[in-house]
Protein backbone atom coordinates (compact mmCIF):
# COMPACT_ATOMS: atom_id res chain seq x y z
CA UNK A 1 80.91 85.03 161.86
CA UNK A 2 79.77 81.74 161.12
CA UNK A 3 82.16 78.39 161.51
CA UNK A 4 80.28 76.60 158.48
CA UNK A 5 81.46 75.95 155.04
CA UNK A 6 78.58 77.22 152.49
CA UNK A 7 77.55 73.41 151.62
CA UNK A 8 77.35 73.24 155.52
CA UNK A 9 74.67 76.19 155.31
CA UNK A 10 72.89 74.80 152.19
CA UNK A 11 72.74 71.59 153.79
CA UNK A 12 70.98 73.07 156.50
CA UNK A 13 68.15 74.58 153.71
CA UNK A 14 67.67 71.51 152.45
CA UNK A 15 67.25 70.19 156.12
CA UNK A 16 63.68 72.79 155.61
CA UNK A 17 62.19 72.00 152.32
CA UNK A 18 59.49 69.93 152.76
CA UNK A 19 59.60 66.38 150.19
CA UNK A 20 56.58 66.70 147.56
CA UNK A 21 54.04 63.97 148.31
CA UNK A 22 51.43 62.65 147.22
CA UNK A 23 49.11 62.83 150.07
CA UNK A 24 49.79 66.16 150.55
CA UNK A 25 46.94 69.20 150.50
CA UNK A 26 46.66 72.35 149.00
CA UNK A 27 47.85 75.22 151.24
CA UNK A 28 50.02 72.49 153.24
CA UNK A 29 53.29 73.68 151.48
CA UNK A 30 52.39 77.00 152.49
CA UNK A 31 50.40 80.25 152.47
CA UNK A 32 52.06 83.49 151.77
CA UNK A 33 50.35 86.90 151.95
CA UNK A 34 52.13 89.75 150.15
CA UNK A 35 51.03 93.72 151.97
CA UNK A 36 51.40 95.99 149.52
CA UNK A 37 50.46 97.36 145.94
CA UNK A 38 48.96 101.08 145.14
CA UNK A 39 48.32 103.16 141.97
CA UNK A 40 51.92 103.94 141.42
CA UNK A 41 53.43 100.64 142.14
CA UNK A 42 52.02 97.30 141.45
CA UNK A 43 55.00 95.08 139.99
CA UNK A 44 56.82 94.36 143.39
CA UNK A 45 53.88 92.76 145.06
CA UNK A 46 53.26 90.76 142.10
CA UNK A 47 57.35 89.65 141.94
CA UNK A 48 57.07 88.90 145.22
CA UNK A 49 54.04 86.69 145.80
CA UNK A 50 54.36 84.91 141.69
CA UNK A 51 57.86 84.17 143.55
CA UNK A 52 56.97 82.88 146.82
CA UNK A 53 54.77 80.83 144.82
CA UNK A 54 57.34 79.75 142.44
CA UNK A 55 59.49 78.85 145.29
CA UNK A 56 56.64 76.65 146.50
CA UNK A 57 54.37 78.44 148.06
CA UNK A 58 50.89 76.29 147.83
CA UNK A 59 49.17 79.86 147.82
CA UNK A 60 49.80 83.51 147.18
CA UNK A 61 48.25 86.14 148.32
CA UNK A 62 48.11 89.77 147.84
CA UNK A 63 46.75 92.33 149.81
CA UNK A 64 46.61 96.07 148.39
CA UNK A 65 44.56 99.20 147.24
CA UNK A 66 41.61 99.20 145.09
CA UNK A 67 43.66 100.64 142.11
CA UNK A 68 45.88 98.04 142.29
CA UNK A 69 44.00 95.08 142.53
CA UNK A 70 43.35 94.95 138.66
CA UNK A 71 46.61 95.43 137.14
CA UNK A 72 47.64 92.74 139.60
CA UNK A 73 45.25 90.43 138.50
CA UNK A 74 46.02 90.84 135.19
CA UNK A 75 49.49 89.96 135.65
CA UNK A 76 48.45 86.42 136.66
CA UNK A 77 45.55 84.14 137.42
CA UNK A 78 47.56 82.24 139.92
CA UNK A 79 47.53 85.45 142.79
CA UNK A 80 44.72 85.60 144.91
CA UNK A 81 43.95 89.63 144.82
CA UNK A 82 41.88 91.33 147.81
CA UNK A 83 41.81 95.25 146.77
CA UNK A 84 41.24 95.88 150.80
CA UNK A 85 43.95 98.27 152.70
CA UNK A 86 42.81 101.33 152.25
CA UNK A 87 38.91 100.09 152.80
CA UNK A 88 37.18 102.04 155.65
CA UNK A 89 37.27 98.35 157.54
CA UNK A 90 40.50 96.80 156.08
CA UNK A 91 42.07 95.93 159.33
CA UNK A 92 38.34 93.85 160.34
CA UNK A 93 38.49 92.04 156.52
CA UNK A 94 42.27 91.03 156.89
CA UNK A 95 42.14 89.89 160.51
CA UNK A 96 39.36 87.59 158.78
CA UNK A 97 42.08 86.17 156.49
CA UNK A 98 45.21 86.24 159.17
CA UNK A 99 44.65 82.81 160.84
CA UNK A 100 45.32 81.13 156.88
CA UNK A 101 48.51 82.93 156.80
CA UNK A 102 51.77 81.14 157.45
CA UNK A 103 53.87 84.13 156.68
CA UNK A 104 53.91 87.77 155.76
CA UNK A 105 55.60 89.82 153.08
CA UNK A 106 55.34 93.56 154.02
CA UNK A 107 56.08 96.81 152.05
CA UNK A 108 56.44 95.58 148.35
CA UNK A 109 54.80 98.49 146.47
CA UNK A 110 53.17 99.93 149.03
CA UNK A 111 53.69 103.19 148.75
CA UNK A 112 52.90 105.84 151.89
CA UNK A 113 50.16 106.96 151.78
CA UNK A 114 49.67 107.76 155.79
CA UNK A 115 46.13 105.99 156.02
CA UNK A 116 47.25 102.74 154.56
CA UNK A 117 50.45 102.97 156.54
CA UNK A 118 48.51 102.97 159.90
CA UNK A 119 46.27 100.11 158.74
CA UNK A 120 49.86 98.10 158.04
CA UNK A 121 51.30 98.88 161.19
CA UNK A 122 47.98 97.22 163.01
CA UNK A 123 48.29 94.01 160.40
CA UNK A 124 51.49 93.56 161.17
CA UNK A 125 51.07 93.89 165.22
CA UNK A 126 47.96 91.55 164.64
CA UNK A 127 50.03 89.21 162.81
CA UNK A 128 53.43 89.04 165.66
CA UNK A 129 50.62 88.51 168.04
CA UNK A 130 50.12 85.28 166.12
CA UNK A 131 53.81 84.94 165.85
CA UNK A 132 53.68 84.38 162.37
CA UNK A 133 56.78 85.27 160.30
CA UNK A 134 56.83 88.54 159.25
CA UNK A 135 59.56 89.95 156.38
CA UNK A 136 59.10 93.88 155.83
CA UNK A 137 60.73 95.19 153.19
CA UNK A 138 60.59 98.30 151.01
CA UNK A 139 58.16 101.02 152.16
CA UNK A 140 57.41 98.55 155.25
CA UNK A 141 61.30 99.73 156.12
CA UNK A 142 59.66 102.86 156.33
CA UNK A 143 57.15 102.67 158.47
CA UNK A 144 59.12 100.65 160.89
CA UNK A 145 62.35 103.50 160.91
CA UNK A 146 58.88 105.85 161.61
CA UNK A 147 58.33 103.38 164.61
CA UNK A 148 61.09 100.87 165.43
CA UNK A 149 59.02 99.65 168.51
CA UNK A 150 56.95 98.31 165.94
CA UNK A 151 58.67 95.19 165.89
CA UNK A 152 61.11 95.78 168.93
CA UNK A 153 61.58 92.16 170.88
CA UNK A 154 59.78 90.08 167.87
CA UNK A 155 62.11 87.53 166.99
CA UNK A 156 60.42 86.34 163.64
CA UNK A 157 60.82 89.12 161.47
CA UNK A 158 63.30 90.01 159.16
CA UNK A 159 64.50 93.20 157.46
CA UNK A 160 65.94 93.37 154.31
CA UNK A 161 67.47 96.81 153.77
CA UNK A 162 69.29 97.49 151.30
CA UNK A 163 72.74 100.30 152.31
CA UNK A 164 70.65 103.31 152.44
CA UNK A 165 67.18 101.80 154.21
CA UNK A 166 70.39 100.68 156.19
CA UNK A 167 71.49 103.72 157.24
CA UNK A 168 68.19 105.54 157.91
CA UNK A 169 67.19 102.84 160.65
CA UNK A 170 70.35 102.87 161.99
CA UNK A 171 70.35 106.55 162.79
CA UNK A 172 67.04 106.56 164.07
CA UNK A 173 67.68 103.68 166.49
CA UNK A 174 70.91 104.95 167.62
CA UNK A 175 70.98 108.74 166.36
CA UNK A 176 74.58 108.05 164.39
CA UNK A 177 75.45 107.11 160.80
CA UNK A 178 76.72 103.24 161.12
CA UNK A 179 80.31 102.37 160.63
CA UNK A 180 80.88 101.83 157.09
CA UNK A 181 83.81 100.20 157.29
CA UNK A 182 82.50 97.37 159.74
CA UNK A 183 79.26 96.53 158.65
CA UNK A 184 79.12 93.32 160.52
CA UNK A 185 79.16 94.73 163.69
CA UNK A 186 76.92 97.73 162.75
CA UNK A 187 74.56 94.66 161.46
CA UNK A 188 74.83 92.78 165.02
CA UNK A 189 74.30 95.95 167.16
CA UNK A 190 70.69 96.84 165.51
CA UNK A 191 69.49 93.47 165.47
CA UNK A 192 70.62 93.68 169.48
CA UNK A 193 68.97 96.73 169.79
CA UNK A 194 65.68 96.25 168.00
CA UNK A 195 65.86 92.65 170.48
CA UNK A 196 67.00 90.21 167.92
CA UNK A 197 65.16 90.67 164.65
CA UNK A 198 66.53 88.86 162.12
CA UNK A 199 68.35 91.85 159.09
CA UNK A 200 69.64 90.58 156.19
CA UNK A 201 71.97 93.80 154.82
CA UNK A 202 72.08 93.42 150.71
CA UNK A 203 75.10 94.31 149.07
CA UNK A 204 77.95 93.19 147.44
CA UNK A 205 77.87 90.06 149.73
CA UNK A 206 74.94 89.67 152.19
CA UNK A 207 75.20 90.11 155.97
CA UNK A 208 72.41 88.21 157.61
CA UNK A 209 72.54 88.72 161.63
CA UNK A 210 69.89 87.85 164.42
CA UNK A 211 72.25 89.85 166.88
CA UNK A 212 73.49 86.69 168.18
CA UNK A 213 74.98 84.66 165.09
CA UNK A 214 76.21 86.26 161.55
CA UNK A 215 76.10 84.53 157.98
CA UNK A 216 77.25 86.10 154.78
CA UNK A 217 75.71 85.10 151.70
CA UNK A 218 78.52 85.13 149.13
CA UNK A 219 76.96 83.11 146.53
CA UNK A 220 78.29 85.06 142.78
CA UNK A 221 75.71 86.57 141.15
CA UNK A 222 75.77 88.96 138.10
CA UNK A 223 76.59 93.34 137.39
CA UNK A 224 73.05 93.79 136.75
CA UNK A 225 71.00 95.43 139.43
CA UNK A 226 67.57 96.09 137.49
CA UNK A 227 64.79 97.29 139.98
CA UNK A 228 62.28 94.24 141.43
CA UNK A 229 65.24 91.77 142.71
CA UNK A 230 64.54 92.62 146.28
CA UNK A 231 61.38 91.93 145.79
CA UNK A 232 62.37 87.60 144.35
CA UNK A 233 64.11 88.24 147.66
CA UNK A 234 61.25 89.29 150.20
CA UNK A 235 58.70 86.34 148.30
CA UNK A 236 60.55 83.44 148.30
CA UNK A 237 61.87 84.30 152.22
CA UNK A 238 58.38 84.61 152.85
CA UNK A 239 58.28 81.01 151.89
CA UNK A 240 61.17 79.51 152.92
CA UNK A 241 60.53 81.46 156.46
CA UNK A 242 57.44 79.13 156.94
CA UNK A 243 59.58 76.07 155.97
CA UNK A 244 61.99 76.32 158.60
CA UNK A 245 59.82 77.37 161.51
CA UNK A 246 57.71 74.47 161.17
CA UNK A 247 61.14 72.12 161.00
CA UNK A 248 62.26 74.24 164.19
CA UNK A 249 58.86 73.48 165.90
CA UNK A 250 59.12 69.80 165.60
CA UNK A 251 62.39 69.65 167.16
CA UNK A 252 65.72 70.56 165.89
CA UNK A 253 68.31 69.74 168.38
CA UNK A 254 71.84 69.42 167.51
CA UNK A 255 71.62 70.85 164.27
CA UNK A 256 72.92 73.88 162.34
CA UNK A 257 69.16 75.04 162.26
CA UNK A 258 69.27 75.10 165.63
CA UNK A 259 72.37 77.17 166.06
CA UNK A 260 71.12 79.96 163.66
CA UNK A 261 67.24 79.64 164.06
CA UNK A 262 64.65 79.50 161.18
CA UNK A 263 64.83 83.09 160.39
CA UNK A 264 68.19 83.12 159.46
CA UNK A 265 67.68 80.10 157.82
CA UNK A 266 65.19 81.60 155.99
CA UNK A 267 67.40 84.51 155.04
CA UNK A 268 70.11 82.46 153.52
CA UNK A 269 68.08 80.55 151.70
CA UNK A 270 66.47 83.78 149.55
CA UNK A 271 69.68 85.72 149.53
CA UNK A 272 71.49 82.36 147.70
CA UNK A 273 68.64 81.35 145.62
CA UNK A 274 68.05 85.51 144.19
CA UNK A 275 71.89 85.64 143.63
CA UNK A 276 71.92 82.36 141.52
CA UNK A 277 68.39 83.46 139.39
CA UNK A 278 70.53 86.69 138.83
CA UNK A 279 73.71 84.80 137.58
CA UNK A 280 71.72 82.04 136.30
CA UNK A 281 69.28 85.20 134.14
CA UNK A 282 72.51 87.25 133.33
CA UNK A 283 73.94 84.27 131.52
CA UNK A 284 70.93 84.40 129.07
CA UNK A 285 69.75 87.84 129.04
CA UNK A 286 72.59 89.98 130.09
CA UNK A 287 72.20 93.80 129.77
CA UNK A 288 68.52 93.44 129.07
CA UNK A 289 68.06 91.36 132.47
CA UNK A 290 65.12 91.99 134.15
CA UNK A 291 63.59 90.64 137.17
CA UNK A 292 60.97 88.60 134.94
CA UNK A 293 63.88 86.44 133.58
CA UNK A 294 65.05 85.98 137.14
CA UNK A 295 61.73 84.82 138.09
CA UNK A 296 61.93 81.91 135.27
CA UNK A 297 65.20 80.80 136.46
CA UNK A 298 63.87 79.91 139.94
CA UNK A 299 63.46 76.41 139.21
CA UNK A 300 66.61 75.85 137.75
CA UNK A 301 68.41 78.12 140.60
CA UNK A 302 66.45 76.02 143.17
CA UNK A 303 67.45 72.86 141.53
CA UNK A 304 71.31 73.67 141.55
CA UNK A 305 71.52 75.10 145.00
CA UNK A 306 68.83 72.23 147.10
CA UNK A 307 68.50 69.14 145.08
């Protein structure tokens, strides 16, 4: 468990966010590229790249099926749409793309359909090889409890299940149900035994381990649970990911970044700023919350929690 105070731990985001400039570029605060979208499901992958982007992503992208692409697009001009994975040659027109790509988001809405599964798995091989941050969430859980070895030994990815993605991965790694009643450890031992991924477990409070060091996000949020918060969560990790690997790569000794690595840096940072849009929505909305009034309370969450 970890020996620092929550301002300790929010201290250390703020330690990430880069300072807005002037002589800064487009794309230099980052470029985030959301896998996912199909027919049936195309409002995750839009929540998560509008909120990467909202986070401060310089540029979103999204990556999905043909019958997605529209309805996407028509959510908002700001997403940069490419209706490619399940194109005879989507793997060739992606790997194209990869080297803008500072980090992934994997599985929002992506349904699983077996075809566009394989192409994913080969994207996100492709991008580990380029060691990019990778955060697979959703039907990317999937495939990877279809094929832990997937991202066995890749220390920049993250998992966010949820109890019951949770539980299926567990039992496929270790062929038991996890321990219930200590989820910490159960959290420690798969990160171990998938060689240190980073998993942040959602629940009631949020267990983040990279199999070495454990944080627990405990930041209040609200009683509402309406369906597309995970996917605020995956986006703006995606973003804050990039962040702290670049701090990490220009040297970070001696500091609590150092001790719990960018990853789970990263992880904190989405699991307190989601919590806070909830309360923050909640406040204003209450039963009729949804995650579109979360996604207008980023600023203001992001304000309270890193300024």
């Amino acid at each position: 468990m970890a020996t620092h105070s929550p301002v300790q731990l929010l201290e250390m985001v703020k330690s990430v966010i880069p300072p807005l400039q002037f002589g800064m570029h487009k794309g230099q605060a980052g470029r985030v590229a959301v896998i996912g979208g199909c027919q049936e499901y195309t409002g995750a992958p839009y929540f998560a790249a509008i909120s990467a982007l909202k986070t401060g992503a310089d540029l979103s992208h999204v990556f999905c099926s043909a019958g997605a692409a529209t309805v996407i697009k028509g959510y908002s001009p700001e997403l940069i749409v490419h209706p490619l994975l399940d194109s005879q040659d989507a793997l060739n027109e992606f790997s194209q793309w990869l080297p803008r790509f500072h980090a992934l988001v994997v599985g929002p809405g992506l349904g699983r359909d077996s075809q566009i599964l394989k192409t994913v798995a080969l994207v996100i091989q492709k991008a580990l090889q380029h060691k990019l941050p990778v955060i697979i969430d959703a039907d990317g859980l999937f495939l990877v409890t279809q094929d832990p070895s997937l991202i066995n030994g890749h220390p920049t990815v993250i998992l966010t299940p949820n109890a019951a993605e949770f539980g299926r991965l567990y039992k496929k790694v270790f062929d038991r149900d996890p321990n219930v009643d200590e989820p910490i450890i159960s959290v420690k031992e798969l990160s171990r035994k998938l060689g240190y991924v980073t998993i942040v477990h959602k629940g009631l409070q949020d267990i983040i381990s990279n199999g070495e060091q454990v944080l627990v996000c405990t930041e209040p949020g609200s009683f509402r649970r309406c369906g597309g918060q995970g996917d605020l969560l995956s986006g703006s990790m995606g973003i804050f990911a990039f962040w702290s690997t670049e701090v990490v790569k220009k040297g970070a000794e001696g500091s609590t970044l150092q001790i719990y690595g960018p990853g789970m840096c990263a992880a904190y940072a989405a699991c307190a700023l989601t919590r806070v849009c909830n309360r923050h929505a909640f406040e204003v909305c209450g039963r009729s919350m949804t995650t579109t009034d979360m996604i207008s309370q980023i600023h203001n969450s992001f304000q309270s929690l890193f300024t």
